[in-house]
Protein backbone atom coordinates (compact mmCIF):
# COMPACT_ATOMS: atom_id res chain seq x y z
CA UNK A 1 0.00 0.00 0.00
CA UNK A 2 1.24 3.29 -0.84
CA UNK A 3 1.29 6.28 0.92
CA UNK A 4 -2.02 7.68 0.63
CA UNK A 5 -5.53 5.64 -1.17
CA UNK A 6 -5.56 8.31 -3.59
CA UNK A 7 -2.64 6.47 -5.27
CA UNK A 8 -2.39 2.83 -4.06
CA UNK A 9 -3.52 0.17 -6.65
CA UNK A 10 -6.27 -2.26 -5.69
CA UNK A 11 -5.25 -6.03 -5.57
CA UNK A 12 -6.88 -8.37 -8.04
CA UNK A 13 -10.56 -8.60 -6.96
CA UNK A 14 -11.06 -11.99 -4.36
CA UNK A 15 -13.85 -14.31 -4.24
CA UNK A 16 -16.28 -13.07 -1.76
CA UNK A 17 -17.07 -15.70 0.56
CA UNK A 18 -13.89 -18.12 1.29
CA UNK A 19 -15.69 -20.05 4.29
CA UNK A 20 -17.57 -23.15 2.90
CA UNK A 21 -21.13 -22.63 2.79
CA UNK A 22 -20.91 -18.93 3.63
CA UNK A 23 -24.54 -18.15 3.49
CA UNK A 24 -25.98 -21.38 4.99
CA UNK A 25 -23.69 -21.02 7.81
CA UNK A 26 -24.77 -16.99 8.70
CA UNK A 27 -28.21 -18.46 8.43
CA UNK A 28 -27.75 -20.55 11.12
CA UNK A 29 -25.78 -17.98 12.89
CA UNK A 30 -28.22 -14.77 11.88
CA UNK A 31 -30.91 -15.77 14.91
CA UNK A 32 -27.30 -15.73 17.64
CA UNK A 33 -25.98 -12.84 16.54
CA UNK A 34 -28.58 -10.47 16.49
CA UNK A 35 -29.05 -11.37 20.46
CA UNK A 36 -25.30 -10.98 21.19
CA UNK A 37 -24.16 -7.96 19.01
CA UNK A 38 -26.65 -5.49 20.61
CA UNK A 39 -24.94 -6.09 24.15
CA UNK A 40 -21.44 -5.25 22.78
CA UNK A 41 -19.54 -2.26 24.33
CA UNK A 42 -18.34 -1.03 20.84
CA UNK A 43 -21.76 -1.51 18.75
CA UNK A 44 -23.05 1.90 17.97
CA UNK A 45 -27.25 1.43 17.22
CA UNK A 46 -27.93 1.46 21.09
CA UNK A 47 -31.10 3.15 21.95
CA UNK A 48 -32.11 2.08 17.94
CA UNK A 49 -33.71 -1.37 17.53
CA UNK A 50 -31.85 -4.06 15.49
CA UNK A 51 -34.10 -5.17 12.20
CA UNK A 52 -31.71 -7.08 10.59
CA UNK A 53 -28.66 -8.39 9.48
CA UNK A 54 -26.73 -9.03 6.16
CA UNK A 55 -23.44 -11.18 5.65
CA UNK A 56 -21.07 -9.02 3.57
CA UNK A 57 -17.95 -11.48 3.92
CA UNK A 58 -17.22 -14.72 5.61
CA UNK A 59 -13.58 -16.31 5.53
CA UNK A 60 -11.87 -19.28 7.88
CA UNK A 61 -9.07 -17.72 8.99
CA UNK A 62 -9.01 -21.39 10.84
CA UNK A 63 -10.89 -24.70 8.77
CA UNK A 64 -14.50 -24.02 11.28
CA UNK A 65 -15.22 -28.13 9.83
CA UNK A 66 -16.51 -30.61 12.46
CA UNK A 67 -14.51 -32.97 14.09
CA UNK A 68 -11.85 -30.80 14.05
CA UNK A 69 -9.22 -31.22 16.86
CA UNK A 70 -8.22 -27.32 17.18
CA UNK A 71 -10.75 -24.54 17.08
CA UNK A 72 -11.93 -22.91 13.77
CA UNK A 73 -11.49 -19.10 13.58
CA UNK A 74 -14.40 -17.32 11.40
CA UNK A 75 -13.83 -13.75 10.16
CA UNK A 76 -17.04 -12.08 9.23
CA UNK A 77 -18.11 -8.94 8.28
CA UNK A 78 -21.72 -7.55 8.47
CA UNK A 79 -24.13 -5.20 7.78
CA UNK A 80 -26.60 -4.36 11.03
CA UNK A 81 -29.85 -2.82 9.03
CA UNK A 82 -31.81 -0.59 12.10
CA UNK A 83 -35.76 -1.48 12.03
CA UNK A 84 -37.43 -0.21 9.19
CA UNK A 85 -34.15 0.00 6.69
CA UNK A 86 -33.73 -2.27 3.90
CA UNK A 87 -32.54 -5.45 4.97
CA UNK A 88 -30.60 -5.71 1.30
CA UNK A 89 -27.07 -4.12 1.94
CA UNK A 90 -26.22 -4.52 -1.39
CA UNK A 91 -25.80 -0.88 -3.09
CA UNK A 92 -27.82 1.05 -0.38
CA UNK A 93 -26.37 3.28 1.15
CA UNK A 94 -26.40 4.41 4.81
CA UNK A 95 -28.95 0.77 5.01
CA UNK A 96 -27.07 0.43 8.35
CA UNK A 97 -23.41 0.01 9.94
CA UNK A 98 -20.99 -2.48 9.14
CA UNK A 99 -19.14 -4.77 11.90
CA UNK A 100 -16.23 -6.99 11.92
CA UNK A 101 -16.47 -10.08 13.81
CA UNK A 102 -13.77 -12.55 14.97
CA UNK A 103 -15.67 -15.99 15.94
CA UNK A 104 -13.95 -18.89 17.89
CA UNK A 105 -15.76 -22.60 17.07
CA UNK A 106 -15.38 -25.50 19.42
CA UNK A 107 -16.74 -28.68 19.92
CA UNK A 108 -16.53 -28.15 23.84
CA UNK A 109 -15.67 -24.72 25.21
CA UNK A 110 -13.27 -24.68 28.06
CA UNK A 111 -14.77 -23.15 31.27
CA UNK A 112 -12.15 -20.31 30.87
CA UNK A 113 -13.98 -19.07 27.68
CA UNK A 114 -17.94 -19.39 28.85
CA UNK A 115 -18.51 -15.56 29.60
CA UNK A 116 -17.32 -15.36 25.32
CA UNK A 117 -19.70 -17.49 24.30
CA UNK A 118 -22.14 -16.15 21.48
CA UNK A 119 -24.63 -19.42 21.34
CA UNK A 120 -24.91 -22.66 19.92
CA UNK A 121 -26.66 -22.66 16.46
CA UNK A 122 -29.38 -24.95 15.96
CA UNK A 123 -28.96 -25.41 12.34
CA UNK A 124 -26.27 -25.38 9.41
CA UNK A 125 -23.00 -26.01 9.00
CA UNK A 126 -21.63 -25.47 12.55
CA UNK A 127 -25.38 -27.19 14.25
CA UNK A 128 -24.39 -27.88 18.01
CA UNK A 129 -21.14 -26.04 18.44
CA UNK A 130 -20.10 -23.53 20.36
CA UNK A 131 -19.41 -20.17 18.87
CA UNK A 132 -17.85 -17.52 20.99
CA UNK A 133 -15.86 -14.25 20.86
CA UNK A 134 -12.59 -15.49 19.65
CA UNK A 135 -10.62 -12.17 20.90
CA UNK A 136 -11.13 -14.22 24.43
CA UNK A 137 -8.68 -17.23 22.73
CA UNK A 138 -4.86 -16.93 23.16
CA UNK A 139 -5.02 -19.93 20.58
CA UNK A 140 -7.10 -17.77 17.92
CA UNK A 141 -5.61 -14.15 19.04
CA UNK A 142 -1.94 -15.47 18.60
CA UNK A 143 -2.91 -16.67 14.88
CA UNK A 144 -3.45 -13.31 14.19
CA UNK A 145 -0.28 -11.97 14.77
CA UNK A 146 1.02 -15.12 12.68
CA UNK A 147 -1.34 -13.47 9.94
CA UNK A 148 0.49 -10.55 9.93
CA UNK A 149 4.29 -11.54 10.43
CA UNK A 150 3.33 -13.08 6.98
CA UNK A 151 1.99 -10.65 4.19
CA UNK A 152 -0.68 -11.99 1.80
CA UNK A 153 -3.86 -12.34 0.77
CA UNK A 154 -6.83 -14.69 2.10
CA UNK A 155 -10.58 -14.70 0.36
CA UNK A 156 -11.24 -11.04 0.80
CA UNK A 157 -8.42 -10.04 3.27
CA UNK A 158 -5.24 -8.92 2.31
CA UNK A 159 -1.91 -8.91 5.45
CA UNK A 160 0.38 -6.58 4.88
CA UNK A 161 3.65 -5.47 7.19
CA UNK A 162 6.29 -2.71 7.49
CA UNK A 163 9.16 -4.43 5.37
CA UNK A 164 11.57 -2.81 7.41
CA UNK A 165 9.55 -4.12 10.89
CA UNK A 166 10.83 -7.70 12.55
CA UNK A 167 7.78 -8.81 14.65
CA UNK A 168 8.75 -12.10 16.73
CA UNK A 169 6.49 -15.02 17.32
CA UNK A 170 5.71 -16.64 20.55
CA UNK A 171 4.36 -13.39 21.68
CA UNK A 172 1.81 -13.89 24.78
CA UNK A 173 -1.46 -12.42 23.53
CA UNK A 174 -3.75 -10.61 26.28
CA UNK A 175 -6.90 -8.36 25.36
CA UNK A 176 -7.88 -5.15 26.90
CA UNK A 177 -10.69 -4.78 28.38
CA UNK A 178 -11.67 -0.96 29.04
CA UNK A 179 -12.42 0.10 25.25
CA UNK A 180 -15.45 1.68 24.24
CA UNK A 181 -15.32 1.49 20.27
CA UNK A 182 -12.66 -0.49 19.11
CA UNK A 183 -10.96 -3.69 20.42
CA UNK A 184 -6.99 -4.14 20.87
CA UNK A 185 -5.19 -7.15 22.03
CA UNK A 186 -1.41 -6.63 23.33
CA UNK A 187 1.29 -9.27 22.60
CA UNK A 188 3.54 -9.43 24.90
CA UNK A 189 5.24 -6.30 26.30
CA UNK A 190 6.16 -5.47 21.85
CA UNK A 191 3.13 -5.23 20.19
CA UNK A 192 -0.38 -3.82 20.39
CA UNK A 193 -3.33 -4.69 17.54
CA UNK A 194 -6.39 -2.34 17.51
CA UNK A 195 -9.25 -4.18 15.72
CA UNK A 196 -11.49 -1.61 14.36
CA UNK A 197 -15.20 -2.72 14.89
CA UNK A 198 -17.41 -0.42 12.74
CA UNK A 199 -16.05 -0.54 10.13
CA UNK A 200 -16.02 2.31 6.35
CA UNK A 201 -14.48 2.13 3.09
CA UNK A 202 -11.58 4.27 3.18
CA UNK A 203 -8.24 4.15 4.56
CA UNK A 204 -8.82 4.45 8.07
CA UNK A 205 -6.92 8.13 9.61
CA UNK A 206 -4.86 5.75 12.50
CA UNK A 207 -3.14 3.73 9.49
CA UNK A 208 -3.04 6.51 7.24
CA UNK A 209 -1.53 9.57 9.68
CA UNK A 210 0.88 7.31 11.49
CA UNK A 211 2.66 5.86 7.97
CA UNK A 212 3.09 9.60 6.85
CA UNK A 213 4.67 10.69 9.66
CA UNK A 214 6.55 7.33 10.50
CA UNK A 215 7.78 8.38 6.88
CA UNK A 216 8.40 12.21 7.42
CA UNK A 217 10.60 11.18 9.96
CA UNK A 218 8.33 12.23 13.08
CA UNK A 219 9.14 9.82 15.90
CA UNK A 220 6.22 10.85 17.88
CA UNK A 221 3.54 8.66 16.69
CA UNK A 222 4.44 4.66 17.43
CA UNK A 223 4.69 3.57 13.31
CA UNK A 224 2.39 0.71 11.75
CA UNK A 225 3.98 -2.01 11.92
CA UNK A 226 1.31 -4.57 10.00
CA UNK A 227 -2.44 -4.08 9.08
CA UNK A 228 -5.06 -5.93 7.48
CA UNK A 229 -7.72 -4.77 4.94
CA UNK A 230 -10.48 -6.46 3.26
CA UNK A 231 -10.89 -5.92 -0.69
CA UNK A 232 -15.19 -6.22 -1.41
CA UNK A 233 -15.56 -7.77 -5.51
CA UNK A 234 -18.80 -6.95 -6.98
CA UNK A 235 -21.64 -8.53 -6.44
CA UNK A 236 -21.74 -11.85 -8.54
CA UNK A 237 -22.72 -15.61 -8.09
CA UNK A 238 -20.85 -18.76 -8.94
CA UNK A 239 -20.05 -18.79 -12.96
CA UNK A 240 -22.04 -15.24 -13.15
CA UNK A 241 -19.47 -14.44 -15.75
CA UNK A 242 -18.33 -10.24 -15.25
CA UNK A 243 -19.85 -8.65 -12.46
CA UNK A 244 -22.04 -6.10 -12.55
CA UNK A 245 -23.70 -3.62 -10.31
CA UNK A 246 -22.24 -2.72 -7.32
CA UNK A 247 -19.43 -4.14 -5.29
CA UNK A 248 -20.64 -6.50 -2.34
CA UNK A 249 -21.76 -4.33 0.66
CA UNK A 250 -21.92 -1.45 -1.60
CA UNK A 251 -18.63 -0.71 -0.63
CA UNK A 252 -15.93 0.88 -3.12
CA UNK A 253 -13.03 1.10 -1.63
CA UNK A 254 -11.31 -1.32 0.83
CA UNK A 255 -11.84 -1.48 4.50
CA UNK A 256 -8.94 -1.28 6.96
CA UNK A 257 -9.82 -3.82 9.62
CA UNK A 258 -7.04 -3.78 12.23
CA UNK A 259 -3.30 -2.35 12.76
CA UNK A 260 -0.40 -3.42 14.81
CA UNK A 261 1.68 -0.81 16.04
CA UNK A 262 4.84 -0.63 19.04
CA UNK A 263 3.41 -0.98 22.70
CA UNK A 264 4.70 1.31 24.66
CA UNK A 265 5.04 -0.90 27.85
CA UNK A 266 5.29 0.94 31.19
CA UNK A 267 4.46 4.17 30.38
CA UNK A 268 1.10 6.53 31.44
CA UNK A 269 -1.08 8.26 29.42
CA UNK A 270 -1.60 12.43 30.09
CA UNK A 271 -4.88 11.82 32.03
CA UNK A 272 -3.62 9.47 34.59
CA UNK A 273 -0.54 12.08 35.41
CA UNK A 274 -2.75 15.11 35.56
CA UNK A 275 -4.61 13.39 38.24
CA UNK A 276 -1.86 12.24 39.90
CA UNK A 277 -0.50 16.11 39.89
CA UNK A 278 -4.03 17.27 41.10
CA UNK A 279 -4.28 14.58 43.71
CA UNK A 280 -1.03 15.67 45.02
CA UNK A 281 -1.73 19.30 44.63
CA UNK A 282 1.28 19.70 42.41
CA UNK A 283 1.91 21.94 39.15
CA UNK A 284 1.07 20.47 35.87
CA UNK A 285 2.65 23.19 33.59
CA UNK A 286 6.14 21.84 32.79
CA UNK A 287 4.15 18.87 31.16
CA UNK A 288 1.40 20.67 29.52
CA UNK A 289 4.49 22.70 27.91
CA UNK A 290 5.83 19.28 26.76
CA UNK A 291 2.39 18.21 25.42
CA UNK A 292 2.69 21.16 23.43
CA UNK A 293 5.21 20.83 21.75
CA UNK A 294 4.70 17.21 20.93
CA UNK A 295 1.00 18.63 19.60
CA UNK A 296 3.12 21.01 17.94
CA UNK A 297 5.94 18.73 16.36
CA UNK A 298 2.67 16.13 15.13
CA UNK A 299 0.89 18.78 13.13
CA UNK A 300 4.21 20.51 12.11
CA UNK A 301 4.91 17.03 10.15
CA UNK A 302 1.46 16.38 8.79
CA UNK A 303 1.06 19.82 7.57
CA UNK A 304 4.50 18.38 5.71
CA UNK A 305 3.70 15.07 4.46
CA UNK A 306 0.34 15.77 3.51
CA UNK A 307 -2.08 18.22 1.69
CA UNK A 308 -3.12 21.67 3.37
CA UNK A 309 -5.15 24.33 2.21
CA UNK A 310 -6.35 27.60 3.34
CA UNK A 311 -9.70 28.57 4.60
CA UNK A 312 -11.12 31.90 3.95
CA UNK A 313 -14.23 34.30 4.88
CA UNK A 314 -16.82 32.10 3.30
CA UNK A 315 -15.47 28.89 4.70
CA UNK A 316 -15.19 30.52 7.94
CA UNK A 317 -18.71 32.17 7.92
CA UNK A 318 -20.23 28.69 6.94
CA UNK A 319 -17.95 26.53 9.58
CA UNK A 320 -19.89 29.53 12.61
CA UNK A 321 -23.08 28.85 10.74
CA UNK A 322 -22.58 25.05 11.24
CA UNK A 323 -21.71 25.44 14.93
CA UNK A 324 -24.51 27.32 15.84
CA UNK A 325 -26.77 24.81 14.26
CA UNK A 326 -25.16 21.98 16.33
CA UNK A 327 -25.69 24.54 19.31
CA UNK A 328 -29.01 25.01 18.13
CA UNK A 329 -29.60 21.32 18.61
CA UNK A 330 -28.02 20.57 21.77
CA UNK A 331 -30.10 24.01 23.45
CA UNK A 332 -32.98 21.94 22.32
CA UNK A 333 -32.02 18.56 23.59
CA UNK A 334 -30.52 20.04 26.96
CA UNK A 335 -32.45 22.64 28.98
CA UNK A 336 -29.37 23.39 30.89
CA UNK A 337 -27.67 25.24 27.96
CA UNK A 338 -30.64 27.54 26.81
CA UNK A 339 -29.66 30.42 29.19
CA UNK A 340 -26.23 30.68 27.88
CA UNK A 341 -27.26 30.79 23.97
CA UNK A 342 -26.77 34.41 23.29
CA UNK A 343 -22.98 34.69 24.42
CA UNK A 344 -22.10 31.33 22.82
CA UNK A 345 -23.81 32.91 19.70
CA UNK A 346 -21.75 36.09 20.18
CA UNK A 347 -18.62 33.82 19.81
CA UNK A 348 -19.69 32.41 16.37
CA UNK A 349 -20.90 35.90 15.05
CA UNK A 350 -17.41 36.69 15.71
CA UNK A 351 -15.68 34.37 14.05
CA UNK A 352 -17.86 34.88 11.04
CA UNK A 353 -17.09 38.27 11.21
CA UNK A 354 -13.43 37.40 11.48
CA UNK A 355 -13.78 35.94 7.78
CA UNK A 356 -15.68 38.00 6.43
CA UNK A 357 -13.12 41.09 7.79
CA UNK A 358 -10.50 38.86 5.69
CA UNK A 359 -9.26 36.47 8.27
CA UNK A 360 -8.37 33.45 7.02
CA UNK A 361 -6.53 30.28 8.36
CA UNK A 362 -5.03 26.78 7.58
CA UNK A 363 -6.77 23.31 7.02
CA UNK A 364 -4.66 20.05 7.40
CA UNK A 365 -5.06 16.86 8.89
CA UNK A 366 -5.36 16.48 12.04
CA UNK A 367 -5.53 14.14 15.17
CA UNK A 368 -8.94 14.71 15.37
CA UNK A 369 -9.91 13.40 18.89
CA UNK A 370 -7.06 14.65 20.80
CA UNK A 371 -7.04 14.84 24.86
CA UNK A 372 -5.10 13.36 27.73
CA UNK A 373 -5.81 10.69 27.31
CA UNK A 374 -4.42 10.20 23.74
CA UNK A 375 -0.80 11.05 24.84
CA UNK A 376 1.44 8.47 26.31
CA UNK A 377 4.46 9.40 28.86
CA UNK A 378 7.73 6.70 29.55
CA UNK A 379 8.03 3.46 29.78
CA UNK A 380 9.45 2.01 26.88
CA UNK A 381 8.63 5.49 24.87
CA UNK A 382 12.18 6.91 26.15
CA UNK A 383 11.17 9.56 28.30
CA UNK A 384 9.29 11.37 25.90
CA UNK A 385 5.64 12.03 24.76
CA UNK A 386 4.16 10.49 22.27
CA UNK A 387 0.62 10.68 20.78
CA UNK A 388 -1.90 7.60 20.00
CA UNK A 389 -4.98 6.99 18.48
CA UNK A 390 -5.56 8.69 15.36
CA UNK A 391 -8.66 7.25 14.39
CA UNK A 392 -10.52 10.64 14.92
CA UNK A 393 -13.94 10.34 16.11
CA UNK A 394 -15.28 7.04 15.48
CA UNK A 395 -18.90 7.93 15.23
CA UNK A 396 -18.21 10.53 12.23
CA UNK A 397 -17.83 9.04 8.77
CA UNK A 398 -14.03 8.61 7.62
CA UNK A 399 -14.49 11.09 4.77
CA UNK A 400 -15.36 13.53 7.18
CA UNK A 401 -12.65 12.59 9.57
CA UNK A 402 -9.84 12.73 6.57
CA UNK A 403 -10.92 15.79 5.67
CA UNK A 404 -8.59 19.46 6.40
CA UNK A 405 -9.20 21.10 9.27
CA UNK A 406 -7.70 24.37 11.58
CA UNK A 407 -4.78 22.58 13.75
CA UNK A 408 -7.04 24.63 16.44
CA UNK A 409 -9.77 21.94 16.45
CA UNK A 410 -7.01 19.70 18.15
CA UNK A 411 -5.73 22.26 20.22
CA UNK A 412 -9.97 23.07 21.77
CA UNK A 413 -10.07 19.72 22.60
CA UNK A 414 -6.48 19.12 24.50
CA UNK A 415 -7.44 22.55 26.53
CA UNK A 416 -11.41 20.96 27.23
CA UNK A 417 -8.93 18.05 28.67
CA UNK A 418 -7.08 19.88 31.16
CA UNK A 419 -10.76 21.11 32.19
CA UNK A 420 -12.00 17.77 32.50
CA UNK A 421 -9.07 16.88 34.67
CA UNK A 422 -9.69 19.52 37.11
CA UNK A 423 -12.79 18.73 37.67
CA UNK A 424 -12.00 15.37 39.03
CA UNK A 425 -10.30 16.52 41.92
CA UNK A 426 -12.88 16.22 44.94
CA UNK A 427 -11.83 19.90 45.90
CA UNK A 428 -12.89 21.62 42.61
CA UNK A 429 -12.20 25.06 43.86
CA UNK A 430 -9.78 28.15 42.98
CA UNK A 431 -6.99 26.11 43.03
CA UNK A 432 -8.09 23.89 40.53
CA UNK A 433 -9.25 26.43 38.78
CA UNK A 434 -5.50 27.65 38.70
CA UNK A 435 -4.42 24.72 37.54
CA UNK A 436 -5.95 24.61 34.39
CA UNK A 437 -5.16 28.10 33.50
CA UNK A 438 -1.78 27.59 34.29
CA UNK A 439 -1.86 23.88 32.28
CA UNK A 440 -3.70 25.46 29.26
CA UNK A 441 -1.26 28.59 29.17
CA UNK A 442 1.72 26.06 29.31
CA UNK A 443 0.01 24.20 26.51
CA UNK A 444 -0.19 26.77 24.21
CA UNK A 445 3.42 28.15 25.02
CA UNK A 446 4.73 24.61 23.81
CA UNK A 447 2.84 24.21 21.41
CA UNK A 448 3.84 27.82 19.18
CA UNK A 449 7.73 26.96 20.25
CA UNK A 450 7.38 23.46 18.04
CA UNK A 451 4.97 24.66 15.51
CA UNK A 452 5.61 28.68 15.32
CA UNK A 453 1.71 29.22 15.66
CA UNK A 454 0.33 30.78 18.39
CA UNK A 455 -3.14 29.60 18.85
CA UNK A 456 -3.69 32.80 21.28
CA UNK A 457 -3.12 35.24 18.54
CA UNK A 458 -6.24 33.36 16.48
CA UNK A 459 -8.45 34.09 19.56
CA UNK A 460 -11.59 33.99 17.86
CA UNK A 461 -10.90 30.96 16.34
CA UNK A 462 -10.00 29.22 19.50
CA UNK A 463 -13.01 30.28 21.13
CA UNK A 464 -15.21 29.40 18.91
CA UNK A 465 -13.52 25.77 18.47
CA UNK A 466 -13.75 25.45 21.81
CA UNK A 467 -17.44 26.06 22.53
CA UNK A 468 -18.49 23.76 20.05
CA UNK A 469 -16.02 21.00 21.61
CA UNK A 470 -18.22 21.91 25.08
CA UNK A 471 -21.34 21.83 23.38
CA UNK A 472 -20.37 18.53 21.83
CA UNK A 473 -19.62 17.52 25.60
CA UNK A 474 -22.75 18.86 27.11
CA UNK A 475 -24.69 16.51 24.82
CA UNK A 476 -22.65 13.69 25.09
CA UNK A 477 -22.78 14.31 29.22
CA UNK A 478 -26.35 14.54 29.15
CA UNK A 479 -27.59 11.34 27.33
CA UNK A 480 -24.41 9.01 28.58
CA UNK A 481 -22.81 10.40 31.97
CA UNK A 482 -25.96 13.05 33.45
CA UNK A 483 -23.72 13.02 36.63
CA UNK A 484 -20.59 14.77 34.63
CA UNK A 485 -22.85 17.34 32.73
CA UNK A 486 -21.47 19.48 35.26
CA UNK A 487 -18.06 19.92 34.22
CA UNK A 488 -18.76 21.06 30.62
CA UNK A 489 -21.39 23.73 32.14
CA UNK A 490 -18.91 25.18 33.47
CA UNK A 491 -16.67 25.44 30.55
CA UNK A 492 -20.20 26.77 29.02
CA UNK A 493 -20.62 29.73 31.31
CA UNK A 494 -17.06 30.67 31.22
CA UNK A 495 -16.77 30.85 27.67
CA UNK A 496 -20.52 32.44 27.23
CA UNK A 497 -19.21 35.67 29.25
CA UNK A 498 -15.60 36.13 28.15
CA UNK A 499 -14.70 38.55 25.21
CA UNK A 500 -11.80 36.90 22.87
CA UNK A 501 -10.79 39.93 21.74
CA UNK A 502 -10.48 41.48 25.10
């Protein structure tokens, strides 16, 4: 793969369905998995009822035929249709979300793996067996790092690696267990494989970002070392002769499925230190600085390795317009935030008067979820911070998160961080208050040293970036976490009353 999907060339089209009777065996699996993928931490139609579901791909990554002595391994991917959609994935679009699923099958399940276990299916190929979450398997989980030590292609997935990465075998797999959207399994104290869950066409922004700057020389992003994509043919039959219509699952472009990158044993991410500080009532400022300038060094090497462009009056004026629709929304969703609407508006108006004065700024990629959390401190990273996840925010589509955007929409969200930390501290008072003035100054210092932009002198752009990230939050706070919506309220009524220009 090359260095960005505009230019990479497409592998020869693959059969669609390598597993041996693909659709008899989702049949019997349909009924199973419509009970158990509702109840899974990372599946995003909560709250929407499930109407169907649609088999897009199924390959044995492991033979799944009975009497086998070692488990099968089944990797499927499907389309979850909400009630009322189109139960036909094939060519509609936006008919529903698309998961990847890594299925164990056993003729007896060890005790160790019963809390995986998806069902039994009455019917079909694999009638009587167990089926289970195979990420749960240190058998099945340590094949896939065997998958990708060794490039190639298998039914519709294609292994690829780093040729300049050695990744051992033998590694001891282990799964995580705290995240919300993705899943990631950690071998050994080396390696670390994210296994995207929803999953788009498009190369997804956290293999994309970290190649270009693992190749612009920026050591502050841990480098792919192996992914995995699958590669959808058109829709055709056995002996249909050339396809026609629409690829399977609609989809045009391939779908990166999971990437193994360098764990960074040891070290702590930004969140757990700036607790640690407040806990201790110590100064965070010296690493805020540092976060900074790692922020600063990150965007410094996309804005070099990849496309930028400029964004003017009109693109300004119709980026306020857009936030004060989504504030719009939320005011009408959350009661709380109604009294505030006329300063938060005031900060919009000003930005859109900002472009239309002649101010203009740059669009580039970006991080595009960036907070504490997402930066990682020692251990085996040296000593030095480094910055993970660059998937953006899953729940937006990947077009939207690879599009150019004002390095300040990073920078709103790292300062709504520092916030959010000080809000944990059971004290919440002036001093904390302190703190994260004194964090989010440092921040900014460090950040214009590595970069030479100073998000201060854009101050109507910063404001305005960072309402809508705490109008984002109040939402999120109110329908997830009521108990929190607290700490974005305040961020609200601080920003509602100050005067960027002052």
């Amino acid at each position: 793969m090359s260095e960005s999907s505009a230019s990479r060339t497409a592998p020869p089209r693959l059969p669609l369905a390598t597993a041996p009777h693909g659709s008899s065996l989702f049949r019997s699996l349909t009924g199973l998995l419509a009970r158990w993928l509702p109840r899974q931490r990372w599946y995003a139609g909560k709250g929407r009822p499930l109407g169907g579901l649609t088999l897009i791909s199924a390959t044995e990554l492991l033979p799944c035929s009975a009497g086998a002595p070692t488990p099968g391994l089944l990797h499927l991917l499907i389309r979850a249709h909400p009630q009322g959609a189109p139960e036909e994935a094939q060519g509609v679009p936006g008919a529903g979300d698309c998961y990847q699923l890594l299925l164990g099958v056993r003729t007896v399940l060890p005790p160790a793996l019963a809390t995986a276990l998806v069902g039994r299916p009455a019917e079909g190929p694999l009638r009587g067996r167990a089926v289970y979450e195979a990420l749960h398997d240190p058998r099945l989980t340590a094949l896939l790092l065997e998958r990708l030590r060794a490039p190639g292609r298998l039914g519709t997935l294609r292994f690829e690696r780093a040729p300049e990465v050695a990744i051992a075998s033998g590694q001891a797999p282990r799964v995580l267990g705290a995240e919300q959207t993705n899943s990631s399994i950690v071998y050994g104290e080396a390696h670390i494989l994210k296994l995207f869950r929803r999953v788009s066409p498009g190369i997804n922004p956290d293999l994309e970002l970290p190649r270009a700057l693992a190749q612009a020389g920026c050591s502050r992003v841990p480098a792919p070392s192996a992914w995995f994509e699958a590669y959808l043919p058109p829709a055709a039959g056995p002996g249909a002769g050339p396809p026609a219509g629409p690829p399977a699952g609609g989809f045009t472009e391939p779908l990166t499925l999971g990437v193994l990158q360098p764990y960074l044993a040891g070290s702590s991410d930004g969140w757990q230190l700036a607790c640690k500080a407040l806990s201790l009532r110590t100064d965070f400022s010296s690493a805020a600085h540092a976060i900074g300038r790692a922020t600063g060094e990150v965007h410094a090497a996309l804005a070099a390795a990849l496309p930028t462009t400029v964004l003017d009056g009109p693109e300004l004026e119709r980026t306020a317009r857009g936030m004060n629709e989504r504030l719009e929304a939320a005011a009408a969703a959350v009661p709380q935030l109604r009294p505030y609407r006329t300063g938060l508006r005031r900060a919009f108006d000003q930005l859109s008067a900002y472009g239309a004065d002649g101010g203009r700024c740059t669009a580039q990629r970006l991080h595009g979820d960036l907070h504490l959390g997402q930066v990682l401190h020692g251990g085996s990273g040296g000593g030095r911070w480094a910055i993970i996840d660059f998937e953006g925010e899953p729940a937006r589509p990947i077009a939207e998160r690879r599009r150019p955007q004002p390095p300040v929409r990073d920078i709103a969200g790292m300062l709504r961080s520092f916030d959010y930390a000080a809000c944990q501290h059971r004290a919440s008072g002036a001093w904390t208050a302190a703190w994260a003035r004194a964090s989010r100054a440092a921040y900014c210092r460090g950040y214009a040293e590595a970069s030479g932009q100073d998000p201060l002198h854009q101050p109507e752009l910063l404001r305005a970036y960072e309402i809508d990230k705490a109008i984002y939050e109040v939402l999120y706070e109110a329908r997830h976490r009521p108990s929190w919506l607290h700490v974005p309220m305040a961020a609200i009524r601080r920003l509602a009353a100050a005067d960027p220009t002052a």
